[in-house]
N, C-alpha and C. Protein backbone atom coordinates (compact mmCIF):
# COMPACT_ATOMS: atom_id res chain seq x y z
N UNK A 1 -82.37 165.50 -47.72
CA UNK A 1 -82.08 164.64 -46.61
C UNK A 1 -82.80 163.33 -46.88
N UNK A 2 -82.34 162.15 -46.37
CA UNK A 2 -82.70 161.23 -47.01
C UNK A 2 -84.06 160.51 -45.86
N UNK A 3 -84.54 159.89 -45.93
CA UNK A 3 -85.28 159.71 -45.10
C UNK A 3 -84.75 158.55 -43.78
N UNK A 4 -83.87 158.12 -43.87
CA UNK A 4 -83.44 157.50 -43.09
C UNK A 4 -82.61 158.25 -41.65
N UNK A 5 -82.21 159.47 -41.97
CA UNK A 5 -81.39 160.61 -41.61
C UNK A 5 -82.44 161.32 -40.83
N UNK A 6 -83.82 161.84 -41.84
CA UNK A 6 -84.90 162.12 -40.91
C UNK A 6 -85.48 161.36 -39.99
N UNK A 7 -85.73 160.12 -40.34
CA UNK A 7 -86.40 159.60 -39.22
C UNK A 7 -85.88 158.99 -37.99
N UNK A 8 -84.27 159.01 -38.08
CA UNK A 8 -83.55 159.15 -37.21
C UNK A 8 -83.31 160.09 -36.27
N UNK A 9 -83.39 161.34 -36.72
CA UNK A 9 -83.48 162.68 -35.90
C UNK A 9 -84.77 163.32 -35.29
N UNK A 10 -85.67 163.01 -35.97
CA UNK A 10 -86.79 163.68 -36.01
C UNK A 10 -88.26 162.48 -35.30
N UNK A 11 -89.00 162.90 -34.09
CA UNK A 11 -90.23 162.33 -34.40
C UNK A 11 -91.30 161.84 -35.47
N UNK A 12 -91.57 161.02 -35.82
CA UNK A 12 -92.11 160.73 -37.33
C UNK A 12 -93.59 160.98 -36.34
N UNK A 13 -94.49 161.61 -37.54
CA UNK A 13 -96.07 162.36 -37.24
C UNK A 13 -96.51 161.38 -38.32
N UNK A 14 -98.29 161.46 -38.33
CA UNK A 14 -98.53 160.89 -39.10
C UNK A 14 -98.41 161.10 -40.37
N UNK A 15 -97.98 162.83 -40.58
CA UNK A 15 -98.00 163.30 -41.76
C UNK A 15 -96.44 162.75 -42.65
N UNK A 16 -95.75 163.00 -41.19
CA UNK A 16 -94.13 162.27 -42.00
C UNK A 16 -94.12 160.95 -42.37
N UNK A 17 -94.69 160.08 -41.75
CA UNK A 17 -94.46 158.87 -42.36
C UNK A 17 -94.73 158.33 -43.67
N UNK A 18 -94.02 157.69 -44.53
CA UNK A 18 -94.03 157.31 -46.13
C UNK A 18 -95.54 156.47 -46.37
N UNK A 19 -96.15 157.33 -47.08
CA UNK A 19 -97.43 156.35 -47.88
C UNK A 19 -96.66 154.70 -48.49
N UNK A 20 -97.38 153.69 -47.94
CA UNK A 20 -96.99 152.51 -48.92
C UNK A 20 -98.35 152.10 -49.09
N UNK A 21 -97.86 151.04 -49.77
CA UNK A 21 -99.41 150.14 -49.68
C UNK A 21 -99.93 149.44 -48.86
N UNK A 22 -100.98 148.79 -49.37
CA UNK A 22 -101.68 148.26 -48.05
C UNK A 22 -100.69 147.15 -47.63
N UNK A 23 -100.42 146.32 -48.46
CA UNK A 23 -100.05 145.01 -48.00
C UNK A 23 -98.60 145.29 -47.61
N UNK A 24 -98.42 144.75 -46.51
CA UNK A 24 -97.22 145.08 -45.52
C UNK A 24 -96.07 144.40 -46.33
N UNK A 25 -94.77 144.90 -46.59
CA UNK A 25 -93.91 144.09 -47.14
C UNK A 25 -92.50 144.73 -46.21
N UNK A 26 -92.78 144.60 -44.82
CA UNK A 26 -91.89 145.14 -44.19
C UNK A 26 -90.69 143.51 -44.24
N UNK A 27 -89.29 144.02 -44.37
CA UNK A 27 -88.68 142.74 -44.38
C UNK A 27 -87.30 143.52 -43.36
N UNK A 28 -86.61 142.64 -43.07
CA UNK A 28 -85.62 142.80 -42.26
C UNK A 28 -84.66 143.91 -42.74
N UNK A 29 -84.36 144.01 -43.85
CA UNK A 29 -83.44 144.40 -44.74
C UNK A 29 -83.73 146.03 -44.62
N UNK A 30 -85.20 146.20 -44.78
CA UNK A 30 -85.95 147.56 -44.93
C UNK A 30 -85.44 147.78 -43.21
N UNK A 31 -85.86 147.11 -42.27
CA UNK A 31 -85.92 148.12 -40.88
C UNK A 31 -84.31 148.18 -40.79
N UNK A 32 -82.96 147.06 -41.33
CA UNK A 32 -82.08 147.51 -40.85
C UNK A 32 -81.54 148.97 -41.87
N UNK A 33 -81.84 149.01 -42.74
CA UNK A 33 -81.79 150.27 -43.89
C UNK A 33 -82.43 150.85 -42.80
N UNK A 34 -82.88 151.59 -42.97
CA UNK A 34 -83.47 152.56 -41.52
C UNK A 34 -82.93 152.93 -40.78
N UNK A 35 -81.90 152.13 -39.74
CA UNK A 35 -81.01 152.41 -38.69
C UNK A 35 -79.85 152.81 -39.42
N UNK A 36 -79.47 153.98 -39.01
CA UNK A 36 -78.25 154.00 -39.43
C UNK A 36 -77.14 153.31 -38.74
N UNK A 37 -76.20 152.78 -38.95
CA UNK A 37 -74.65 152.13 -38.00
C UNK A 37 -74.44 153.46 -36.78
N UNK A 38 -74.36 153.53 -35.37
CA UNK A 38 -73.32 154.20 -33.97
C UNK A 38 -73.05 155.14 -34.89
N UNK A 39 -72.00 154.37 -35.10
CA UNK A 39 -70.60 155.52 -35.99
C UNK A 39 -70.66 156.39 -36.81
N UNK A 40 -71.97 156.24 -37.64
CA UNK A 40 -72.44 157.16 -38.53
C UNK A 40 -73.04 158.36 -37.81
N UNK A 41 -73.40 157.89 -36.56
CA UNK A 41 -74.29 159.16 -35.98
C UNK A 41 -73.18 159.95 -34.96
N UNK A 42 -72.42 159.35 -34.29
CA UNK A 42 -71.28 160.31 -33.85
C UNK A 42 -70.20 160.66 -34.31
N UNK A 43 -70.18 160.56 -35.74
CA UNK A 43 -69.22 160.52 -36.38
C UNK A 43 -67.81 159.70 -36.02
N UNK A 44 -68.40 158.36 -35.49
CA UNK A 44 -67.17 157.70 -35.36
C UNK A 44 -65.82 157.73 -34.07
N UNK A 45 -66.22 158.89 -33.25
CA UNK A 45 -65.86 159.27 -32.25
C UNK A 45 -66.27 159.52 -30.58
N UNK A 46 -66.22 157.91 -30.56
CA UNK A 46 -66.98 157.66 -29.11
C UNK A 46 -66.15 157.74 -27.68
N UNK A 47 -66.73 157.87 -27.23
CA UNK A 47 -65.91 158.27 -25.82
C UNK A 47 -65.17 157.34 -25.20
N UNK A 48 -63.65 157.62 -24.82
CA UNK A 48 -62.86 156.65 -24.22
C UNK A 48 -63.40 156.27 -23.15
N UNK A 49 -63.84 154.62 -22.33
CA UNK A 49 -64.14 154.96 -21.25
C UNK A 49 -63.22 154.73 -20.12
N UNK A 50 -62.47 154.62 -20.41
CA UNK A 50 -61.24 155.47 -19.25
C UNK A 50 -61.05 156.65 -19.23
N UNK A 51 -61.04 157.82 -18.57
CA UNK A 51 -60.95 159.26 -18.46
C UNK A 51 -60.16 159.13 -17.12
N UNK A 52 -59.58 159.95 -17.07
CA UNK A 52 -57.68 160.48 -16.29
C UNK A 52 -59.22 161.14 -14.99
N UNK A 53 -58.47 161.17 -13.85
CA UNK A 53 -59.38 162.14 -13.04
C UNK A 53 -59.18 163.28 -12.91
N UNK A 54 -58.12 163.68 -13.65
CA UNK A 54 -58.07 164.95 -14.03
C UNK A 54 -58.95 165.59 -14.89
N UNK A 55 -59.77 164.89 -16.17
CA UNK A 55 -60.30 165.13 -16.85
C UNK A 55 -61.96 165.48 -15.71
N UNK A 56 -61.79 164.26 -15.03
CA UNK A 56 -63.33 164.37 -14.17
C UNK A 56 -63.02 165.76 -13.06
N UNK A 57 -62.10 165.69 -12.63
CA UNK A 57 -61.91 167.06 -11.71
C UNK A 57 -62.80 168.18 -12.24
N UNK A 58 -62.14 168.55 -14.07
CA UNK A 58 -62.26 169.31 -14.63
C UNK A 58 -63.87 169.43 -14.95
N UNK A 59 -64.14 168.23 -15.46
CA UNK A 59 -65.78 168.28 -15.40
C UNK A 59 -66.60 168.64 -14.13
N UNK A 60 -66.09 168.46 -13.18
CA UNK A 60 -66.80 168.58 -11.91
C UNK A 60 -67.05 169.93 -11.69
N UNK A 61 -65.63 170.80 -11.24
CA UNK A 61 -65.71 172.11 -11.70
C UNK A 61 -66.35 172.69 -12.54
N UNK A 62 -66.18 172.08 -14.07
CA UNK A 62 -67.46 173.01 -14.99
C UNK A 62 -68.89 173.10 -14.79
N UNK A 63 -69.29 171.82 -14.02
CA UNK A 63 -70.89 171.32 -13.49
C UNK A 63 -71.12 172.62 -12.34
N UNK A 64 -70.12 172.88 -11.57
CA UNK A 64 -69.97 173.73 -10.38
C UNK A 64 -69.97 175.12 -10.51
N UNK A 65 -69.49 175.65 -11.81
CA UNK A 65 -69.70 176.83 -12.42
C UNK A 65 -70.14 176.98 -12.38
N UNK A 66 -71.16 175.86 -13.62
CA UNK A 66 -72.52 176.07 -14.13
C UNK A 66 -73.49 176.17 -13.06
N UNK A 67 -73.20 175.81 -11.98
CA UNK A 67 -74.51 175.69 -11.20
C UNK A 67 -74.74 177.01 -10.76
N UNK A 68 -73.08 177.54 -10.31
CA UNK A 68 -73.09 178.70 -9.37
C UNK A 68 -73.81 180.30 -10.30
N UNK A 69 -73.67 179.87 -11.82
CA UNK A 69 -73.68 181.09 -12.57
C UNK A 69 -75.89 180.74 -12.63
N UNK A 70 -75.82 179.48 -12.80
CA UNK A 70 -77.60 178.60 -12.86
C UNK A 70 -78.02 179.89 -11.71
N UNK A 71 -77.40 179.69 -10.49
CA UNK A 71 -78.02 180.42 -9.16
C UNK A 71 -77.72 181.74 -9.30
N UNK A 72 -77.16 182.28 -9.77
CA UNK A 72 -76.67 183.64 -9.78
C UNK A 72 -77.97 184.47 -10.69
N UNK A 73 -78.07 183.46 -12.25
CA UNK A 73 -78.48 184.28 -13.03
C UNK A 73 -80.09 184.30 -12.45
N UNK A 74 -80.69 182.91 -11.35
CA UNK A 74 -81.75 182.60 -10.90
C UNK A 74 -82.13 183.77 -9.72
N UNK A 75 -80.78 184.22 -9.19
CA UNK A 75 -81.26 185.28 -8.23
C UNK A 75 -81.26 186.84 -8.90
N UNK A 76 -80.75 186.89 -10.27
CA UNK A 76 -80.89 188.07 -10.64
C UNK A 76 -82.20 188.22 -10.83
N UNK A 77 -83.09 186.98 -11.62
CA UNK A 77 -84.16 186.91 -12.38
C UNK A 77 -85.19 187.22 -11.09
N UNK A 78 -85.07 187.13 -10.35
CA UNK A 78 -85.91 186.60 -9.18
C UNK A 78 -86.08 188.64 -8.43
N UNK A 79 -84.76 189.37 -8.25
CA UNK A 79 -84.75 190.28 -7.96
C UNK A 79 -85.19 191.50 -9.25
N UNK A 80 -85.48 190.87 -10.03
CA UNK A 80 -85.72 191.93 -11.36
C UNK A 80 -87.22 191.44 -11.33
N UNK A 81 -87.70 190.47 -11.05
CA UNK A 81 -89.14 190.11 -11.03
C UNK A 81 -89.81 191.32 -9.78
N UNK A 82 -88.78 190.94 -8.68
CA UNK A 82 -89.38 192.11 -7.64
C UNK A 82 -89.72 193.34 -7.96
N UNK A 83 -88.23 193.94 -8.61
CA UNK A 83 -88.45 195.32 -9.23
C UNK A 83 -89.87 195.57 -10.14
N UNK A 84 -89.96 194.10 -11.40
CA UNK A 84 -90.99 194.56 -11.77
C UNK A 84 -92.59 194.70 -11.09
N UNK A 85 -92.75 193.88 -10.12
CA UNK A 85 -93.69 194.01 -9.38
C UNK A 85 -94.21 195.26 -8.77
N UNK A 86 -92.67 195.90 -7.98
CA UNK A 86 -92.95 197.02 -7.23
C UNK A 86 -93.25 198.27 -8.46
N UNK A 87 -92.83 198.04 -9.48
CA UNK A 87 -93.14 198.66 -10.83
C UNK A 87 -94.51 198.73 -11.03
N UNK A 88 -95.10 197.55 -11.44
CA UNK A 88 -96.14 197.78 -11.41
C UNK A 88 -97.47 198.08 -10.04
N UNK A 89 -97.08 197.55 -9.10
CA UNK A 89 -97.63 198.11 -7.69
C UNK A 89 -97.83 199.43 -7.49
N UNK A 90 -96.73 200.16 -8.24
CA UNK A 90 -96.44 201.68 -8.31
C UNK A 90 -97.92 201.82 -9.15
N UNK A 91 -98.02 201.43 -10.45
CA UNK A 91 -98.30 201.84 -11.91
C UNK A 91 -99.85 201.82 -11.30
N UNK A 92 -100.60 200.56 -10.62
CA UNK A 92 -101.56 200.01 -10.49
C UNK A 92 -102.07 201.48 -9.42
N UNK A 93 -100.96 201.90 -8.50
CA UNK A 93 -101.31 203.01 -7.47
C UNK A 93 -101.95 204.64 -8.25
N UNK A 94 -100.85 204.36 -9.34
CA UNK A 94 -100.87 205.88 -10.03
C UNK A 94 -102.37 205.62 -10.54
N UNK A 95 -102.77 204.93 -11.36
CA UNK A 95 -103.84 204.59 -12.02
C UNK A 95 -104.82 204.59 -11.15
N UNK A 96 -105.12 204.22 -9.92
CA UNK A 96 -106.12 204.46 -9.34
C UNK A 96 -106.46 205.83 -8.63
N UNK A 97 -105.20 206.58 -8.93
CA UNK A 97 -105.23 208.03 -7.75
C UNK A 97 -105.71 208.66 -9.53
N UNK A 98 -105.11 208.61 -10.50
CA UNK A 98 -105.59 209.32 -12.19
C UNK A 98 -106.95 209.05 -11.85
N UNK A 99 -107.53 207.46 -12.03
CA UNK A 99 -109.23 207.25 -11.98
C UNK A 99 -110.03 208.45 -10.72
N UNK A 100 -109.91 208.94 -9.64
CA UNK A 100 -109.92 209.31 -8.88
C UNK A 100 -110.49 210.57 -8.74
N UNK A 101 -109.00 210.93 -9.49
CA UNK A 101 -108.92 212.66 -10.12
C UNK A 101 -109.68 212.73 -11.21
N UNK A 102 -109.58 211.79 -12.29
CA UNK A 102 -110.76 212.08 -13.30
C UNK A 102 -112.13 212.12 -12.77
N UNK A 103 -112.59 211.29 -11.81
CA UNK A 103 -113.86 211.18 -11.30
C UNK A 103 -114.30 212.36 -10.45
N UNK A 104 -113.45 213.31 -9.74
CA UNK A 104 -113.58 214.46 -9.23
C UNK A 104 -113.56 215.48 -9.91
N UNK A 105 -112.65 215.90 -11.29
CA UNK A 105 -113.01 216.63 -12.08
C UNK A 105 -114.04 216.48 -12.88
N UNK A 106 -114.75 215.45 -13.29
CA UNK A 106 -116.07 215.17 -13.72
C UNK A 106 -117.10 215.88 -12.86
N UNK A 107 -116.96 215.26 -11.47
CA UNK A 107 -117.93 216.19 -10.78
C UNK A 107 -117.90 217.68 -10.66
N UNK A 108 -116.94 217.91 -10.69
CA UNK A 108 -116.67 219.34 -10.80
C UNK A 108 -117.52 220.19 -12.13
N UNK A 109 -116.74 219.39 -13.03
CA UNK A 109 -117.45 219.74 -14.07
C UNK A 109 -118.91 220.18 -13.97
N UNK A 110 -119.08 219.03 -13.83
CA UNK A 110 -121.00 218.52 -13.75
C UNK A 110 -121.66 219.61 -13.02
N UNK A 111 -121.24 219.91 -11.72
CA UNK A 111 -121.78 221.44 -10.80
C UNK A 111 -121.24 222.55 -11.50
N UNK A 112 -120.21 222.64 -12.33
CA UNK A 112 -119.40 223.93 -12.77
C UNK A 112 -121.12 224.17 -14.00
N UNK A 113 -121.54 223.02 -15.06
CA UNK A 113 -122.32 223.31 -15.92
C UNK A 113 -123.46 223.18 -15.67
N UNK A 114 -123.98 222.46 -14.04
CA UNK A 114 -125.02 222.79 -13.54
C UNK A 114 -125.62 224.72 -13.20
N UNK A 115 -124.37 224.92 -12.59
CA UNK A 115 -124.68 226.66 -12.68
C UNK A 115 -124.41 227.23 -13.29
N UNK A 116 -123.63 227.17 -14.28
CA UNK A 116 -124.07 227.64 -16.09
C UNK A 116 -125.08 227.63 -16.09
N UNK A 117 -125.82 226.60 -16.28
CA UNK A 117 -126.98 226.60 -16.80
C UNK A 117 -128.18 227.26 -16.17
N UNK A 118 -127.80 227.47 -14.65
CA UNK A 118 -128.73 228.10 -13.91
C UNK A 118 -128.74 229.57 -14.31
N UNK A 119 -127.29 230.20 -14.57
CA UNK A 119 -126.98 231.17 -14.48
C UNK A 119 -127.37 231.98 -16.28
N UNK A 120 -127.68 230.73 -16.68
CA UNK A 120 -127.97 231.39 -18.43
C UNK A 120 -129.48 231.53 -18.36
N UNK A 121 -130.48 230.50 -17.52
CA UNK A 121 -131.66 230.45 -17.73
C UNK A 121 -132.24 231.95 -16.71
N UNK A 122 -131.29 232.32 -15.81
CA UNK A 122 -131.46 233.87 -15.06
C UNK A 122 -131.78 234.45 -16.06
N UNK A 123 -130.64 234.74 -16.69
CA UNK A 123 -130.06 235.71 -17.61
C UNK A 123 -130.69 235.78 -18.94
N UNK A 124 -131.42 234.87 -19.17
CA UNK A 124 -132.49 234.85 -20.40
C UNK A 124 -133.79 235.05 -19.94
N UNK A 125 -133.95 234.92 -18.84
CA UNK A 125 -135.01 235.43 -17.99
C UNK A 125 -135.45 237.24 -17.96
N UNK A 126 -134.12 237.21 -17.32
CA UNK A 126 -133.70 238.59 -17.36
C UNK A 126 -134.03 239.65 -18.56
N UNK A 127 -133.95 238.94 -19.79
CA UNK A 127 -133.23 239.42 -21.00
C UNK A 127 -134.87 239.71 -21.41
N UNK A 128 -135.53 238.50 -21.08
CA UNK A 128 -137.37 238.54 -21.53
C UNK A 128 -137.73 239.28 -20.93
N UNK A 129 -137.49 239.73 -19.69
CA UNK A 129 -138.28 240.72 -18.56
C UNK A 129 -137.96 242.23 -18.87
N UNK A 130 -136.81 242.33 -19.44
CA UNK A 130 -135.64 244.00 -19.65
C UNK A 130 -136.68 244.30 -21.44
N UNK A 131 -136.71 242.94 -22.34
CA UNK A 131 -137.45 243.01 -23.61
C UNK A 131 -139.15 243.34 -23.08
N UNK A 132 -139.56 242.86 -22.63
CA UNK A 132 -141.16 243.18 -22.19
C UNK A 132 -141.32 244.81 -21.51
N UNK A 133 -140.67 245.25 -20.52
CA UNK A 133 -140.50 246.32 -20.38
C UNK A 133 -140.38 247.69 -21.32
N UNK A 134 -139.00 247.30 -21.84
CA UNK A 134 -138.91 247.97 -23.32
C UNK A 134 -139.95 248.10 -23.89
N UNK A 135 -140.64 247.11 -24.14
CA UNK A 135 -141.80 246.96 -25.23
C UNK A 135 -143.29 248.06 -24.68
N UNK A 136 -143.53 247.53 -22.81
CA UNK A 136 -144.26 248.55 -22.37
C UNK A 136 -144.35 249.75 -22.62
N UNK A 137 -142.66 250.22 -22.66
CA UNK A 137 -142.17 251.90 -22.44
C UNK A 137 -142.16 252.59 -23.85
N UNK A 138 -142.17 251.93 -24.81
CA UNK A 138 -142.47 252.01 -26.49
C UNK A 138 -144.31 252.22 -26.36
N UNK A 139 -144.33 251.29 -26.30
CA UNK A 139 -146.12 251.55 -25.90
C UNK A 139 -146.31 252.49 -25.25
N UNK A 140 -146.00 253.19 -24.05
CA UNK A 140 -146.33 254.13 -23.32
C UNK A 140 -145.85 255.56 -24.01
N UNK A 141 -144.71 255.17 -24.37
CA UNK A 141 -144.16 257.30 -25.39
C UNK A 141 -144.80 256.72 -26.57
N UNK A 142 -145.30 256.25 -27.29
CA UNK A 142 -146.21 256.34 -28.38
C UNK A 142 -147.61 256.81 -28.34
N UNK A 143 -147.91 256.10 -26.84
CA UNK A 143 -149.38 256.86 -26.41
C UNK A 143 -149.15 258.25 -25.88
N UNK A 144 -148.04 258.41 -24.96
CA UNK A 144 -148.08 259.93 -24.77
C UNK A 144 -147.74 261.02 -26.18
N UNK A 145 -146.63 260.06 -26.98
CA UNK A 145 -146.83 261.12 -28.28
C UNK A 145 -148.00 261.25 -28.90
N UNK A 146 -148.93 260.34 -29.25
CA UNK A 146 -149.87 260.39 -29.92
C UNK A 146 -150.62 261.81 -29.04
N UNK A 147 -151.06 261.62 -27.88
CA UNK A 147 -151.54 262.45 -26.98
C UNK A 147 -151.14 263.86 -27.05
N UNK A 148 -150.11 264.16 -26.77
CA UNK A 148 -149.84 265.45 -27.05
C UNK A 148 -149.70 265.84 -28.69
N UNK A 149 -149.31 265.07 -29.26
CA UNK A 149 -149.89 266.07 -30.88
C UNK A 149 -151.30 266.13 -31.28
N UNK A 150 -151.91 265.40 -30.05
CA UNK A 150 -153.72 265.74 -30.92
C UNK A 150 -153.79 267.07 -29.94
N UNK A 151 -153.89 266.93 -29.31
CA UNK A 151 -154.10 268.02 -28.16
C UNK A 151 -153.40 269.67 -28.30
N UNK A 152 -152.10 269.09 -28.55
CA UNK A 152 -151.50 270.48 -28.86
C UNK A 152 -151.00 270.26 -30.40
N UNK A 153 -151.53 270.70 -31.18
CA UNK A 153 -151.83 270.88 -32.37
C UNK A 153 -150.95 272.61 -32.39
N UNK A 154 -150.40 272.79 -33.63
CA UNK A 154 -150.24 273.71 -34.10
C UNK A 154 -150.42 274.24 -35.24
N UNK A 155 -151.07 275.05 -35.42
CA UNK A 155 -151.46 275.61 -36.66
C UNK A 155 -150.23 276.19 -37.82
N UNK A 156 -150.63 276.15 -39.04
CA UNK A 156 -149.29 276.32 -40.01
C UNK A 156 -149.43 278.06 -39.85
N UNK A 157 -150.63 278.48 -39.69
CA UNK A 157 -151.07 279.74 -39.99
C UNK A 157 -150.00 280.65 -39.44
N UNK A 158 -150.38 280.43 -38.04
CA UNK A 158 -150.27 281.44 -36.86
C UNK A 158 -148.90 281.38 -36.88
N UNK A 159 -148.06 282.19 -36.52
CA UNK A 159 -146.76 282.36 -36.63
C UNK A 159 -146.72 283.38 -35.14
N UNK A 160 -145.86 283.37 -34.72
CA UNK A 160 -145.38 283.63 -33.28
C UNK A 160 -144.63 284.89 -33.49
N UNK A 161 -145.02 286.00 -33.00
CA UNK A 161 -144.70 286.76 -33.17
C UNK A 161 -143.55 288.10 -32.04
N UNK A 162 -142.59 288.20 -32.36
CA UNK A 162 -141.93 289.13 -31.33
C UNK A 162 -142.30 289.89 -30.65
């Protein structure tokens, strides 16, 4: 594309514009090179300005379409915005009744493993008190065995006789 074509169409940035040199040698010739001729840019096909009012009827109507379909598609947009709202109004509801329920089954939890824990530290309680006992009652038939084999002693000799 030539640059005359671009800078016709296009905003020139600082980056688009052509490096020259310093010393300005802008001359008439250069800015009319630049412009392109009307005709080149509409291809030569400019608007009659007489138009039939038939032609304007017709335009009027199309403006009138356009407006009516402008409002139509403006009230669809407008009623689908609602929907999404009540969508999310919904979403925002569910989410706070979920937060809710999670926060109550937490507590639940929390007392469910509070008496676990009560109920294990019984029960290991238990378990030391049932072991110590044991341990007494071992101690105690060891002393009564010991006791009765000193005491009643039997001799290999003596044999029992019919």
């Amino acid at each position: 594309m030539d640059t005359a074509t671009k800078y016709l169409w296009q905003s020139l940035s600082a980056l688009d514009a052509p490096v020259e040199d310093l010393e300005p040698k802008a001359s008439p010739a250069k800015v009319v090179r630049l412009v392109e001729p009307v005709e080149d840019i509409s291809d030569g096909s400019l608007p009659t300005p007489l138009s039939s009012s038939k032609d304007w009827s017709k335009l009027i109507e199309r403006v009138r379409h356009a407006a009516n379909h402008a409002r139509e598609i403006e009230a669809q947009a407008q009623e689908q915005e609602l929907r999404v709202q009540e969508v999310l109004d919904r979403v925002r509801e569910d989410v706070r009744n979920a937060a809710e329920r999670v926060r109550a089954a937490e507590a639940r939890t929390a007392e469910i493993q509070s008496r676990a824990d009560a109920l294990l530290k019984a029960a290991d309680e238990k378990v030391k008190a049932a072991e110590e006992r044991a341990r007494i009652a071992e101690d105690w038939l060891t002393r009564v065995y010991d006791t009765i084999a000193s005491e009643f002693t039997i001799e290999p000799d003596v044999k029992r006789t019919p």
